[in-house]
PDB file of N, CA and C in Angstrom:
ATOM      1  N   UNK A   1      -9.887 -10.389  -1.976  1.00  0.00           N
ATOM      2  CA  UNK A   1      -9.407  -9.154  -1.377  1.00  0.00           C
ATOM      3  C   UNK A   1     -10.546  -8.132  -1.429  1.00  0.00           C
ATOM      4  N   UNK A   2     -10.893  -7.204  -0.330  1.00  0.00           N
ATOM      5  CA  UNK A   2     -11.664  -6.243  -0.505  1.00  0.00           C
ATOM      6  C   UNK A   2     -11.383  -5.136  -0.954  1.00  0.00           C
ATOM      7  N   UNK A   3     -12.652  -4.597  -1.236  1.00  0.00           N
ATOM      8  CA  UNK A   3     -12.288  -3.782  -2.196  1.00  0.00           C
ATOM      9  C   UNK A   3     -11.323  -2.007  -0.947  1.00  0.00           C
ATOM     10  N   UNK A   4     -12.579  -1.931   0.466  1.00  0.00           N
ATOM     11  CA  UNK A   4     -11.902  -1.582   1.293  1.00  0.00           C
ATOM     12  C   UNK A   4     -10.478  -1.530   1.468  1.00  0.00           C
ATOM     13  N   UNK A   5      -9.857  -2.586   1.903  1.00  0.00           N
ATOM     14  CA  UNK A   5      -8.843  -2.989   1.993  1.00  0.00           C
ATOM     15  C   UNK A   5      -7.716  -2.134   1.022  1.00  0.00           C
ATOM     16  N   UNK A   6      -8.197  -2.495  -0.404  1.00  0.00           N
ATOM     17  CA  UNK A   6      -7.535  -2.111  -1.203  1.00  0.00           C
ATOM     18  C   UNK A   6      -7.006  -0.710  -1.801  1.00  0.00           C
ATOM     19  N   UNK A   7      -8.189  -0.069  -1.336  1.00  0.00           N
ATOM     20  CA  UNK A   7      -8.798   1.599  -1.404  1.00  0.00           C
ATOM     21  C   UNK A   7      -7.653   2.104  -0.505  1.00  0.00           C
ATOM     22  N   UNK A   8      -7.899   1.600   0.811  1.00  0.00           N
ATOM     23  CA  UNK A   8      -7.210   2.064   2.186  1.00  0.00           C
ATOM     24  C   UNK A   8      -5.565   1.830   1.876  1.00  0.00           C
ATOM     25  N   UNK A   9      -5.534   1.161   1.467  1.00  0.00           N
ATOM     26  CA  UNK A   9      -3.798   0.664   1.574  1.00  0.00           C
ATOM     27  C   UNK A   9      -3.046   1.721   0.169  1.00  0.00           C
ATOM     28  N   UNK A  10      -4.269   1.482  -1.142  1.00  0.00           N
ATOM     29  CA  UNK A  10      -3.153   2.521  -1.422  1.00  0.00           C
ATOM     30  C   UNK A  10      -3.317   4.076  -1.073  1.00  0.00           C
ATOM     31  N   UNK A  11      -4.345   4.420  -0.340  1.00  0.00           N
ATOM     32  CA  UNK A  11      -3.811   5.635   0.133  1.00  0.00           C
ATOM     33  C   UNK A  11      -3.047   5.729   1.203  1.00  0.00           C
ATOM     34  N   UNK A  12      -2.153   5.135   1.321  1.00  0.00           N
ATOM     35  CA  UNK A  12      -0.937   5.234   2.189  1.00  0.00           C
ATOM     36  C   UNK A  12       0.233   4.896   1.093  1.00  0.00           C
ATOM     37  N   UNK A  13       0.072   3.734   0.161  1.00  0.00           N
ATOM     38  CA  UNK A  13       1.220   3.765  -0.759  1.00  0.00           C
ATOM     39  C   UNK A  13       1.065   4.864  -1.775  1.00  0.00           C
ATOM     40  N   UNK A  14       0.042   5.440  -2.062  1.00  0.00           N
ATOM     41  CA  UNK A  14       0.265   6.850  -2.952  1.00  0.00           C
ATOM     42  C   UNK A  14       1.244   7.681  -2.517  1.00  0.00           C
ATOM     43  N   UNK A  15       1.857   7.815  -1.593  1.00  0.00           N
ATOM     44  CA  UNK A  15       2.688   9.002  -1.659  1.00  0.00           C
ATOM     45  C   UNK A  15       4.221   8.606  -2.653  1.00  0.00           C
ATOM     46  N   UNK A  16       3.905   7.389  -3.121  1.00  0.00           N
ATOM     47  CA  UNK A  16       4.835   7.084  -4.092  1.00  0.00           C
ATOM     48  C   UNK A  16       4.263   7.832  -5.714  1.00  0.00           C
ATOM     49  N   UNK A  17       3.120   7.697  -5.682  1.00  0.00           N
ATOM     50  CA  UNK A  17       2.721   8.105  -6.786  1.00  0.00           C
ATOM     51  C   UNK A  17       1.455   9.164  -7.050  1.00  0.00           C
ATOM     52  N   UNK A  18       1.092  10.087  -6.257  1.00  0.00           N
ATOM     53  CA  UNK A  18       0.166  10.632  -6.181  1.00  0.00           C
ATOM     54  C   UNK A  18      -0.170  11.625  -5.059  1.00  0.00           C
ATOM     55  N   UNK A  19       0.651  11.280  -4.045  1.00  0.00           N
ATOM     56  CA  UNK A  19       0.551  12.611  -3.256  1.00  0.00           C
ATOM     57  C   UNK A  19      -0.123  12.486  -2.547  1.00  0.00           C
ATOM     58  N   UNK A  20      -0.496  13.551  -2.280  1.00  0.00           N
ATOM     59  CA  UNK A  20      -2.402  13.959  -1.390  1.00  0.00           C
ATOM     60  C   UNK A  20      -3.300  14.026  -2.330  1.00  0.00           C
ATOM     61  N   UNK A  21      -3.150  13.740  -3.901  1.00  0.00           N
ATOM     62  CA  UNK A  21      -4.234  13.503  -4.738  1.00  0.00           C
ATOM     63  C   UNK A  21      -5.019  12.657  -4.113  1.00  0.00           C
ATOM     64  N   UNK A  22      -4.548  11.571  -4.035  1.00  0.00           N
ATOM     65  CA  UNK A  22      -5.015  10.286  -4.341  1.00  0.00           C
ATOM     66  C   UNK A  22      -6.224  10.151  -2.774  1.00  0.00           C
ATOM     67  N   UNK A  23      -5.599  10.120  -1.961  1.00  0.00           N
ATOM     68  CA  UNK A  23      -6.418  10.182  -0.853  1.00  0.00           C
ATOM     69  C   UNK A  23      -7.705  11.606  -0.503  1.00  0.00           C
ATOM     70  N   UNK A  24      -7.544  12.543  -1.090  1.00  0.00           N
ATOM     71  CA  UNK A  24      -8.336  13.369  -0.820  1.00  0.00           C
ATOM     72  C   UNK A  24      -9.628  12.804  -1.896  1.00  0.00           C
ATOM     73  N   UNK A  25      -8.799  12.488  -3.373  1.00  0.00           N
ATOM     74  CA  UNK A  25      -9.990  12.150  -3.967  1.00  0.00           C
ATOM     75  C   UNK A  25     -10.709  10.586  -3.379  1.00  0.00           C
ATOM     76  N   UNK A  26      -9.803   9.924  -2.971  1.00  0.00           N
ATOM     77  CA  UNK A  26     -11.098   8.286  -1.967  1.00  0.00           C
ATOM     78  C   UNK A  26     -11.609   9.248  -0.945  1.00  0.00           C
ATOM     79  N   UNK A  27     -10.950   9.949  -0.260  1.00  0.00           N
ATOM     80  CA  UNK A  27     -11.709  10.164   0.731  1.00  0.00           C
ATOM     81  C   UNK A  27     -13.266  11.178   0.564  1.00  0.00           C
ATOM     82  N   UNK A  28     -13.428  11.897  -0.576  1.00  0.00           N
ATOM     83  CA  UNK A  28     -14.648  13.097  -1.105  1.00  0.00           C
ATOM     84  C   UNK A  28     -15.471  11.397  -2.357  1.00  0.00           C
ATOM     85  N   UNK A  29     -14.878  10.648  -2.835  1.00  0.00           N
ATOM     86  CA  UNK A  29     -15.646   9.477  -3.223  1.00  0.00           C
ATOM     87  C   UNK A  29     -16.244   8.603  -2.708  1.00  0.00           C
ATOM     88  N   UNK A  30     -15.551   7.891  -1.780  1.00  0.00           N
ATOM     89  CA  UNK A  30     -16.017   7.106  -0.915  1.00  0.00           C
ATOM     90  C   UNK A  30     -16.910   6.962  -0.198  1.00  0.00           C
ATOM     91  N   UNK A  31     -18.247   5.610   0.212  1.00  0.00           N
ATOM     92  CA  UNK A  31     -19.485   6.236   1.110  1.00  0.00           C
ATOM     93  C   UNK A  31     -18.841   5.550   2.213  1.00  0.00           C
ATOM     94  N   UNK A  32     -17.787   4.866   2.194  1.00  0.00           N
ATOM     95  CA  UNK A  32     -17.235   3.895   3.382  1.00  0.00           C
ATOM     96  C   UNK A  32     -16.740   4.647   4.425  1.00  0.00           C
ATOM     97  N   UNK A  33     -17.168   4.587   6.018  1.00  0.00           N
ATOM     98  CA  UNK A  33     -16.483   4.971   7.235  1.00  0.00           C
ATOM     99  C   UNK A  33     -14.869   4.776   7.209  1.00  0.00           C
ATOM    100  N   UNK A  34     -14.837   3.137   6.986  1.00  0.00           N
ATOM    101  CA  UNK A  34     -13.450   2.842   7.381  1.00  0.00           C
ATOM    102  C   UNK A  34     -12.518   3.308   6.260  1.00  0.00           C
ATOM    103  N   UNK A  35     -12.480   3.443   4.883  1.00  0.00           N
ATOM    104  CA  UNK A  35     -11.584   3.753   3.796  1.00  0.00           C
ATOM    105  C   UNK A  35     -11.705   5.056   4.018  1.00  0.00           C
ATOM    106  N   UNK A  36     -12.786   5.933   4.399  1.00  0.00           N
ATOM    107  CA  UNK A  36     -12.776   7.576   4.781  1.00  0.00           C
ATOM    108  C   UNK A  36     -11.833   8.048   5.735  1.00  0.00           C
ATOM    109  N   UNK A  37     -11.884   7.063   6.543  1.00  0.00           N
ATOM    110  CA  UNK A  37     -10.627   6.955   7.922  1.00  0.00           C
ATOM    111  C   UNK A  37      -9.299   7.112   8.027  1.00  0.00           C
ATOM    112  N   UNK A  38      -9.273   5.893   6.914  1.00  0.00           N
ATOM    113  CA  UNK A  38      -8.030   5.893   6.484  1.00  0.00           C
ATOM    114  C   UNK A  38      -7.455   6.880   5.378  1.00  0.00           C
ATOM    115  N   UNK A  39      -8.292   7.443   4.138  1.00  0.00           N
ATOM    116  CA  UNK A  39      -7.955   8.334   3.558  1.00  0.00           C
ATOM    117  C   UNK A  39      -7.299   9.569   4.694  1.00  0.00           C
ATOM    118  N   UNK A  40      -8.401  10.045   5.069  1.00  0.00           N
ATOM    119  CA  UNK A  40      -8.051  11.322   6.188  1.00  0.00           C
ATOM    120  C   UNK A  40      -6.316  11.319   7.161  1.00  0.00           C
ATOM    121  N   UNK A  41      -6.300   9.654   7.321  1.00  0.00           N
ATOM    122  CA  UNK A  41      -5.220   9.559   8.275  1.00  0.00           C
ATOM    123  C   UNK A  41      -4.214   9.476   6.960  1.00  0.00           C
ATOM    124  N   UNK A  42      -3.972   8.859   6.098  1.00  0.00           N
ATOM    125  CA  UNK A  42      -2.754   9.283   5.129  1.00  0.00           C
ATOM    126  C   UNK A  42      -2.231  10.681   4.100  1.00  0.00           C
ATOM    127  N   UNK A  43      -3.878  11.467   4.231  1.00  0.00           N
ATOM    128  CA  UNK A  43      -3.743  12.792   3.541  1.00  0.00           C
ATOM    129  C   UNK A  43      -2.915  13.519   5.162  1.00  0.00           C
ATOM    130  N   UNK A  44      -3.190  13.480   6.036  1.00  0.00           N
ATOM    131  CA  UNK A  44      -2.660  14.139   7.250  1.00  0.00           C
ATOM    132  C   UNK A  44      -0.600  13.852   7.229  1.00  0.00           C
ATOM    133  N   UNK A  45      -1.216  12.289   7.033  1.00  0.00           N
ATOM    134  CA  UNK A  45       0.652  12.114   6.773  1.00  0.00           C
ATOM    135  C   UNK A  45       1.624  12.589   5.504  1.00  0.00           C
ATOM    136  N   UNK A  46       0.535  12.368   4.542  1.00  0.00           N
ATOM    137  CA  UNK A  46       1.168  12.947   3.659  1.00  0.00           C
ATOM    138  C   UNK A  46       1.930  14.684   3.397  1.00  0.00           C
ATOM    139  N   UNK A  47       0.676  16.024   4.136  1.00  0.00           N
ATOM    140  CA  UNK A  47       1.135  17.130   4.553  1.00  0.00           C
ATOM    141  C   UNK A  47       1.847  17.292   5.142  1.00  0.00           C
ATOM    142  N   UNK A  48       2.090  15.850   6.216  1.00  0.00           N
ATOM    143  CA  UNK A  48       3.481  16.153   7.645  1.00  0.00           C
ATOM    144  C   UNK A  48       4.832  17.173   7.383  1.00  0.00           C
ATOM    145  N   UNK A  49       5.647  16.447   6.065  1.00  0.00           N
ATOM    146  CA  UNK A  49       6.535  16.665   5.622  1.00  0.00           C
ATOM    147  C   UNK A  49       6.842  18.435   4.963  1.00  0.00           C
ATOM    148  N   UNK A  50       5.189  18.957   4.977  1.00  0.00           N
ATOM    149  CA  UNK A  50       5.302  20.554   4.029  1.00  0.00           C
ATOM    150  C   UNK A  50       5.641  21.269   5.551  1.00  0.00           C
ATOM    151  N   UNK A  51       5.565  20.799   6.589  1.00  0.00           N
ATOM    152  CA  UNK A  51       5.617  21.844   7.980  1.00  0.00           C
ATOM    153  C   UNK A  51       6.849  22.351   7.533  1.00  0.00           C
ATOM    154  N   UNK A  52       8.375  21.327   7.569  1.00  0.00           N
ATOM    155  CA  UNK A  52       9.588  21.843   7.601  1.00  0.00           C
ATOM    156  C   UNK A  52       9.653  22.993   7.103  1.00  0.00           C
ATOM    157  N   UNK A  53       9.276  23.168   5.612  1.00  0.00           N
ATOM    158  CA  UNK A  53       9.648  24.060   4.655  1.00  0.00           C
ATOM    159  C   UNK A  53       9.629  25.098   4.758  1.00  0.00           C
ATOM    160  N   UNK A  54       8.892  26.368   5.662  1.00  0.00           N
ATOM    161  CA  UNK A  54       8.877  27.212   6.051  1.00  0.00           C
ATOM    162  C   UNK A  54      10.320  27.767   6.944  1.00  0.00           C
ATOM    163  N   UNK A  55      10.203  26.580   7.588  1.00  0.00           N
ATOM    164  CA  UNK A  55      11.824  26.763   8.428  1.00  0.00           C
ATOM    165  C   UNK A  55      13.149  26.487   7.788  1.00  0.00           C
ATOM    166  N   UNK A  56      12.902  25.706   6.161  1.00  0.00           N
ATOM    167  CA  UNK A  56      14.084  25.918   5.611  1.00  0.00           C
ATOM    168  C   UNK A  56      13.931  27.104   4.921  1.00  0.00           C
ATOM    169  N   UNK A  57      13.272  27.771   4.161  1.00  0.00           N
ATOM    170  CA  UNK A  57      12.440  28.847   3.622  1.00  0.00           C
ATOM    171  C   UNK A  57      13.639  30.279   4.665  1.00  0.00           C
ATOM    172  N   UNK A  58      12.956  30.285   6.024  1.00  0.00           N
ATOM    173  CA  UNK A  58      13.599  31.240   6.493  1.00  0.00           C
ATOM    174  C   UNK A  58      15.467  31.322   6.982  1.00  0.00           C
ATOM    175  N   UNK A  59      15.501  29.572   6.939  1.00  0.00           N
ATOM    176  CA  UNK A  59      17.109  29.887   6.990  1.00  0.00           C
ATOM    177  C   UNK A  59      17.881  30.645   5.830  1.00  0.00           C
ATOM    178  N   UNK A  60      17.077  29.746   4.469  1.00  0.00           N
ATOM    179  CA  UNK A  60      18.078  30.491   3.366  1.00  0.00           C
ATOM    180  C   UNK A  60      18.035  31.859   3.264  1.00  0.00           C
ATOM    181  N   UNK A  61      17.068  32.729   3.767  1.00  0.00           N
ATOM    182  CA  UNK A  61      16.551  33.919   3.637  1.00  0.00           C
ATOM    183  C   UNK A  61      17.694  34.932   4.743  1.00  0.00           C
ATOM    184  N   UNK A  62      17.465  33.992   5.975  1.00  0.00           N
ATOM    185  CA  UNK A  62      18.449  34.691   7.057  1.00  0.00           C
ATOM    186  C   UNK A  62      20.192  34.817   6.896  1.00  0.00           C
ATOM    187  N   UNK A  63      20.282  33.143   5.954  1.00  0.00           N
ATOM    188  CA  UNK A  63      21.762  33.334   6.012  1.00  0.00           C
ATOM    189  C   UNK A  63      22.018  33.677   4.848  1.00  0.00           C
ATOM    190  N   UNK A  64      21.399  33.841   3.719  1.00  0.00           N
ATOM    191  CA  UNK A  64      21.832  34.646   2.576  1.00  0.00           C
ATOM    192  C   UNK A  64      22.761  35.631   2.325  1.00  0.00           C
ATOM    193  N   UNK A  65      23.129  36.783   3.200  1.00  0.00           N
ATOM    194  CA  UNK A  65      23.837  37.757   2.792  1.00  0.00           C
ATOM    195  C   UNK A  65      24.715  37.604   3.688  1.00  0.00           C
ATOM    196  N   UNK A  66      25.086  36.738   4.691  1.00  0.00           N
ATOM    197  CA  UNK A  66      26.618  35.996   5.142  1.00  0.00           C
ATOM    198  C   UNK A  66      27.260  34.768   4.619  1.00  0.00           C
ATOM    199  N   UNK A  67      26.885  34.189   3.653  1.00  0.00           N
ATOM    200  CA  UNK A  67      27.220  33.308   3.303  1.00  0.00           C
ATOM    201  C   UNK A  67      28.567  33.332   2.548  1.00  0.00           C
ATOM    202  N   UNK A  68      29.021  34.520   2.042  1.00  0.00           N
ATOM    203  CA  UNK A  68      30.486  34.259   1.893  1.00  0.00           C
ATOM    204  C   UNK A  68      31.279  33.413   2.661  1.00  0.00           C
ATOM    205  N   UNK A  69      31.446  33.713   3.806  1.00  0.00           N
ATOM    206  CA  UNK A  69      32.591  33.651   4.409  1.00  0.00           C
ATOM    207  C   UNK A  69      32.410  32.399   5.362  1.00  0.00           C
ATOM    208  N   UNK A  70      30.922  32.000   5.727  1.00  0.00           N
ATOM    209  CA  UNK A  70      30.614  30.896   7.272  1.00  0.00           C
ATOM    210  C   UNK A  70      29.774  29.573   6.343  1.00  0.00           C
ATOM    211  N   UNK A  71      29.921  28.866   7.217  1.00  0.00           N
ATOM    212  CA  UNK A  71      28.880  27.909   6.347  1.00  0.00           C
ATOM    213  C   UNK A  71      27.219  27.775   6.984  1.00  0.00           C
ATOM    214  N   UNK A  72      26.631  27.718   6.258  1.00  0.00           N
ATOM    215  CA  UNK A  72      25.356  28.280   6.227  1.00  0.00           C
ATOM    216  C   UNK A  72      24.668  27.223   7.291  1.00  0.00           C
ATOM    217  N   UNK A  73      24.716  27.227   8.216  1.00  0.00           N
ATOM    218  CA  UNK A  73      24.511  25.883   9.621  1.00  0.00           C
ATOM    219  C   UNK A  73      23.000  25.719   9.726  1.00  0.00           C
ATOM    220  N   UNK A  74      22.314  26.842  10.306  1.00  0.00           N
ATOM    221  CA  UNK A  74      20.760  26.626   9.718  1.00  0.00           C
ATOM    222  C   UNK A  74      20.411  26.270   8.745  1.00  0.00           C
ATOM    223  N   UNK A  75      21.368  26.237   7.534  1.00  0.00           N
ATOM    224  CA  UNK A  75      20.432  26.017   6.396  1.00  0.00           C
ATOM    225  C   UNK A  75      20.221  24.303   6.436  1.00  0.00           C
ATOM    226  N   UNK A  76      21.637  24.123   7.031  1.00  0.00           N
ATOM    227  CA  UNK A  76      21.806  22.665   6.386  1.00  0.00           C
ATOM    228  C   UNK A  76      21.110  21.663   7.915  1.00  0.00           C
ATOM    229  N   UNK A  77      20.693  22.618   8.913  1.00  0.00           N
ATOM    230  CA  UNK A  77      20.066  21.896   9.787  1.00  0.00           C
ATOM    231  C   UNK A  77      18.612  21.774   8.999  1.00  0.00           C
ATOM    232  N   UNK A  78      18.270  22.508   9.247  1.00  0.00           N
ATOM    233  CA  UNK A  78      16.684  22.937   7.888  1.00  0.00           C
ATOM    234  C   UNK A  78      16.529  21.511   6.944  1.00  0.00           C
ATOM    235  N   UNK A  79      17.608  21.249   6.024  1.00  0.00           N
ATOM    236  CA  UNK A  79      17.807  20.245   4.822  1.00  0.00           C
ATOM    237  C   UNK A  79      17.594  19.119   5.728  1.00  0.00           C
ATOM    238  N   UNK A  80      18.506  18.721   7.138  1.00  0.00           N
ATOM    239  CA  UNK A  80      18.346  17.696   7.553  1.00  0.00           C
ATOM    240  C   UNK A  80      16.867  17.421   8.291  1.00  0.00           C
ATOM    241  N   UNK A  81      16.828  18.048   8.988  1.00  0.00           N
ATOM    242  CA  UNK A  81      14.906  18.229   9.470  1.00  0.00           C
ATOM    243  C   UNK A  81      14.162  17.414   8.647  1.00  0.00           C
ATOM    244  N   UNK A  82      13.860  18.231   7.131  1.00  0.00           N
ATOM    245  CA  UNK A  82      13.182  17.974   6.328  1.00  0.00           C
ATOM    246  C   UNK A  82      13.617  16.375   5.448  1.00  0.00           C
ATOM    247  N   UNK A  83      14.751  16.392   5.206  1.00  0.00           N
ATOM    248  CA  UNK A  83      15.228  14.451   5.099  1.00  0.00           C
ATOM    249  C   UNK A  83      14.391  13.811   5.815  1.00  0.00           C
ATOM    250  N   UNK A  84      14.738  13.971   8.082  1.00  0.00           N
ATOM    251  CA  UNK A  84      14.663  13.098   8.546  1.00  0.00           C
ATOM    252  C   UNK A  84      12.956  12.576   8.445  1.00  0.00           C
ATOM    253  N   UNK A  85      12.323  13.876   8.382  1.00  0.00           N
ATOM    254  CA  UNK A  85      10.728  14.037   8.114  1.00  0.00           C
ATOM    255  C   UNK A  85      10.450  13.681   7.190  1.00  0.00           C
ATOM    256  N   UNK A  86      11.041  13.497   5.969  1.00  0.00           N
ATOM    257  CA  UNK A  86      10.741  12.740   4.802  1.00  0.00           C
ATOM    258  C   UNK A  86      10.713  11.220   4.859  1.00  0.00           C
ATOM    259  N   UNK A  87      11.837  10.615   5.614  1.00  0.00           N
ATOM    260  CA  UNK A  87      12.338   9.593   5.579  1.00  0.00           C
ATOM    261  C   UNK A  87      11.071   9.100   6.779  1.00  0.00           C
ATOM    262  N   UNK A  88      10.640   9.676   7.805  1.00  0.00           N
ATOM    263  CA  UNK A  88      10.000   9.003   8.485  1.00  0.00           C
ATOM    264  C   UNK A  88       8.480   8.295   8.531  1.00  0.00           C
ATOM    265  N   UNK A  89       8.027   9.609   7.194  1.00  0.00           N
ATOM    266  CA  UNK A  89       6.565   9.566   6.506  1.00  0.00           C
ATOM    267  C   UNK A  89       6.822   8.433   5.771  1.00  0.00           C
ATOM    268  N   UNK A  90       7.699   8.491   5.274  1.00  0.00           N
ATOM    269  CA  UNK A  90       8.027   7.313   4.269  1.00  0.00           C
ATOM    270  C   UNK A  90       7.488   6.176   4.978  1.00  0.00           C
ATOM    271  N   UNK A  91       8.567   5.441   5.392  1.00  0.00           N
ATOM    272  CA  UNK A  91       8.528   4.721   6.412  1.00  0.00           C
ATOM    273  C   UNK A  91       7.002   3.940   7.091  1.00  0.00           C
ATOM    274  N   UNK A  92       6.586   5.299   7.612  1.00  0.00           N
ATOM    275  CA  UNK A  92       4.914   5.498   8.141  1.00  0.00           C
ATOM    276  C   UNK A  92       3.977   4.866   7.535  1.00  0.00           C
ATOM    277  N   UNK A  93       4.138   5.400   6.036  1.00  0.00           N
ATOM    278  CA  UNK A  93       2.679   4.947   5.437  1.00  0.00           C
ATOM    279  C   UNK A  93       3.404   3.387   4.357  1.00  0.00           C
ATOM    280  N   UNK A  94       4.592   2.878   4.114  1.00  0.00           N
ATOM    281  CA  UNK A  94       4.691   1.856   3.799  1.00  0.00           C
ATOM    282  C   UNK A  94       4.096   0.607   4.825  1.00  0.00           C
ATOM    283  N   UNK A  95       4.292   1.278   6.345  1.00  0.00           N
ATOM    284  CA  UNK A  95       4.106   0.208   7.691  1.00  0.00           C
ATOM    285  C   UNK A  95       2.390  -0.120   7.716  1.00  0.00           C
ATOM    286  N   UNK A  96       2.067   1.535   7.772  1.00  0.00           N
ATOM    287  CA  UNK A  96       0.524   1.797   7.299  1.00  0.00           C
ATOM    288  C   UNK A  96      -0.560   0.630   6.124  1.00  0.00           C
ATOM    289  N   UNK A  97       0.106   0.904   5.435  1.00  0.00           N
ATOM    290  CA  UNK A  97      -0.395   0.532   3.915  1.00  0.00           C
ATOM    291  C   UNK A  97      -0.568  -1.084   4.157  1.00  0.00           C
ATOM    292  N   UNK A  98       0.980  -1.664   4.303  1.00  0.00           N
ATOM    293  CA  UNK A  98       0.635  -3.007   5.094  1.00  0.00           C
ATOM    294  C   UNK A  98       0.485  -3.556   5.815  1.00  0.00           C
ATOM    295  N   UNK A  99      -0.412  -3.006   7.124  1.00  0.00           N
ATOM    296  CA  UNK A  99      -1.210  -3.547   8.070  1.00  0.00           C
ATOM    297  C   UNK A  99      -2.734  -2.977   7.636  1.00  0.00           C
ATOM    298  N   UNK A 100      -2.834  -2.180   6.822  1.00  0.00           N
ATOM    299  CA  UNK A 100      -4.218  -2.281   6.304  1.00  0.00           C
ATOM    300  C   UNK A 100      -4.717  -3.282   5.574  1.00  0.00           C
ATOM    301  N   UNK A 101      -3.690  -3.459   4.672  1.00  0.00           N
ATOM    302  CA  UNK A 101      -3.731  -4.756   3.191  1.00  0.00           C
ATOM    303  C   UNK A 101      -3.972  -6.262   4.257  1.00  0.00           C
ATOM    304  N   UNK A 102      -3.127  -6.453   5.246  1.00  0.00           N
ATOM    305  CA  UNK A 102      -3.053  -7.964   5.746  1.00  0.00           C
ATOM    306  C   UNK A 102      -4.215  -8.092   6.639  1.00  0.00           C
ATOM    307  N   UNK A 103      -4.330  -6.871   7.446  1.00  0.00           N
ATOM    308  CA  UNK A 103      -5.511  -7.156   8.424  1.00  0.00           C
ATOM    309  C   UNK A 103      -6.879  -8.029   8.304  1.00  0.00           C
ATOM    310  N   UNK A 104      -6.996  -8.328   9.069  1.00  0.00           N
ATOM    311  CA  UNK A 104      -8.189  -9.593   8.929  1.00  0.00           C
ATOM    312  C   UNK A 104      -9.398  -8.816   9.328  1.00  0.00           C
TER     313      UNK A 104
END
């Protein structure tokens, strides 16, 4: 197995364990084109998911002082956004990770 290979794949499975650590640091270590590549493309996926937050950020803010009485509909659109965007990164860099690892 290369060592490439190996570099590249888990910076796509780090977001199980490391975040955008893990790839920013292969990618500022690394002298390799292709593991640099791939770092860059899983630190990008990995941020995908911080976009939502701003837009759940301003629902709770907006519906805050009606929330007695209605149910808070932005908020919980906001929550789902950010799931489905979670769930899809997910997804992404597991598919990622192993077509880097198998590739020939």
């Amino acid at each position: 197995m290369e060592t490439r290979k190996v570099l590249s794949s888990l910076c796509y499975f780090s977001i199980f364990f490391a975040g955008f650590i893990f790839p920013l640091a292969v990618y500022f270590a690394t002298g390799d084109d292709v593991t640099k590549t791939h770092a860059k493309k899983s630190l990008v996926s990995h941020l995908i998911p911080l976009i939502p937050i701003p837009l759940l950020i301003f629902a709770v803010i907006y519906e805050f002082p009606s929330m007695q009485d209605s149910v808070p509909v932005l908020t919980i659109i906001a929550i789902v956004v950010l799931v489905i965007t979670w769930i899809a990164v997910v997804i992404y860099n597991i598919v990622k990770g192993i077509k880097v690892l198998v590739a020939q």
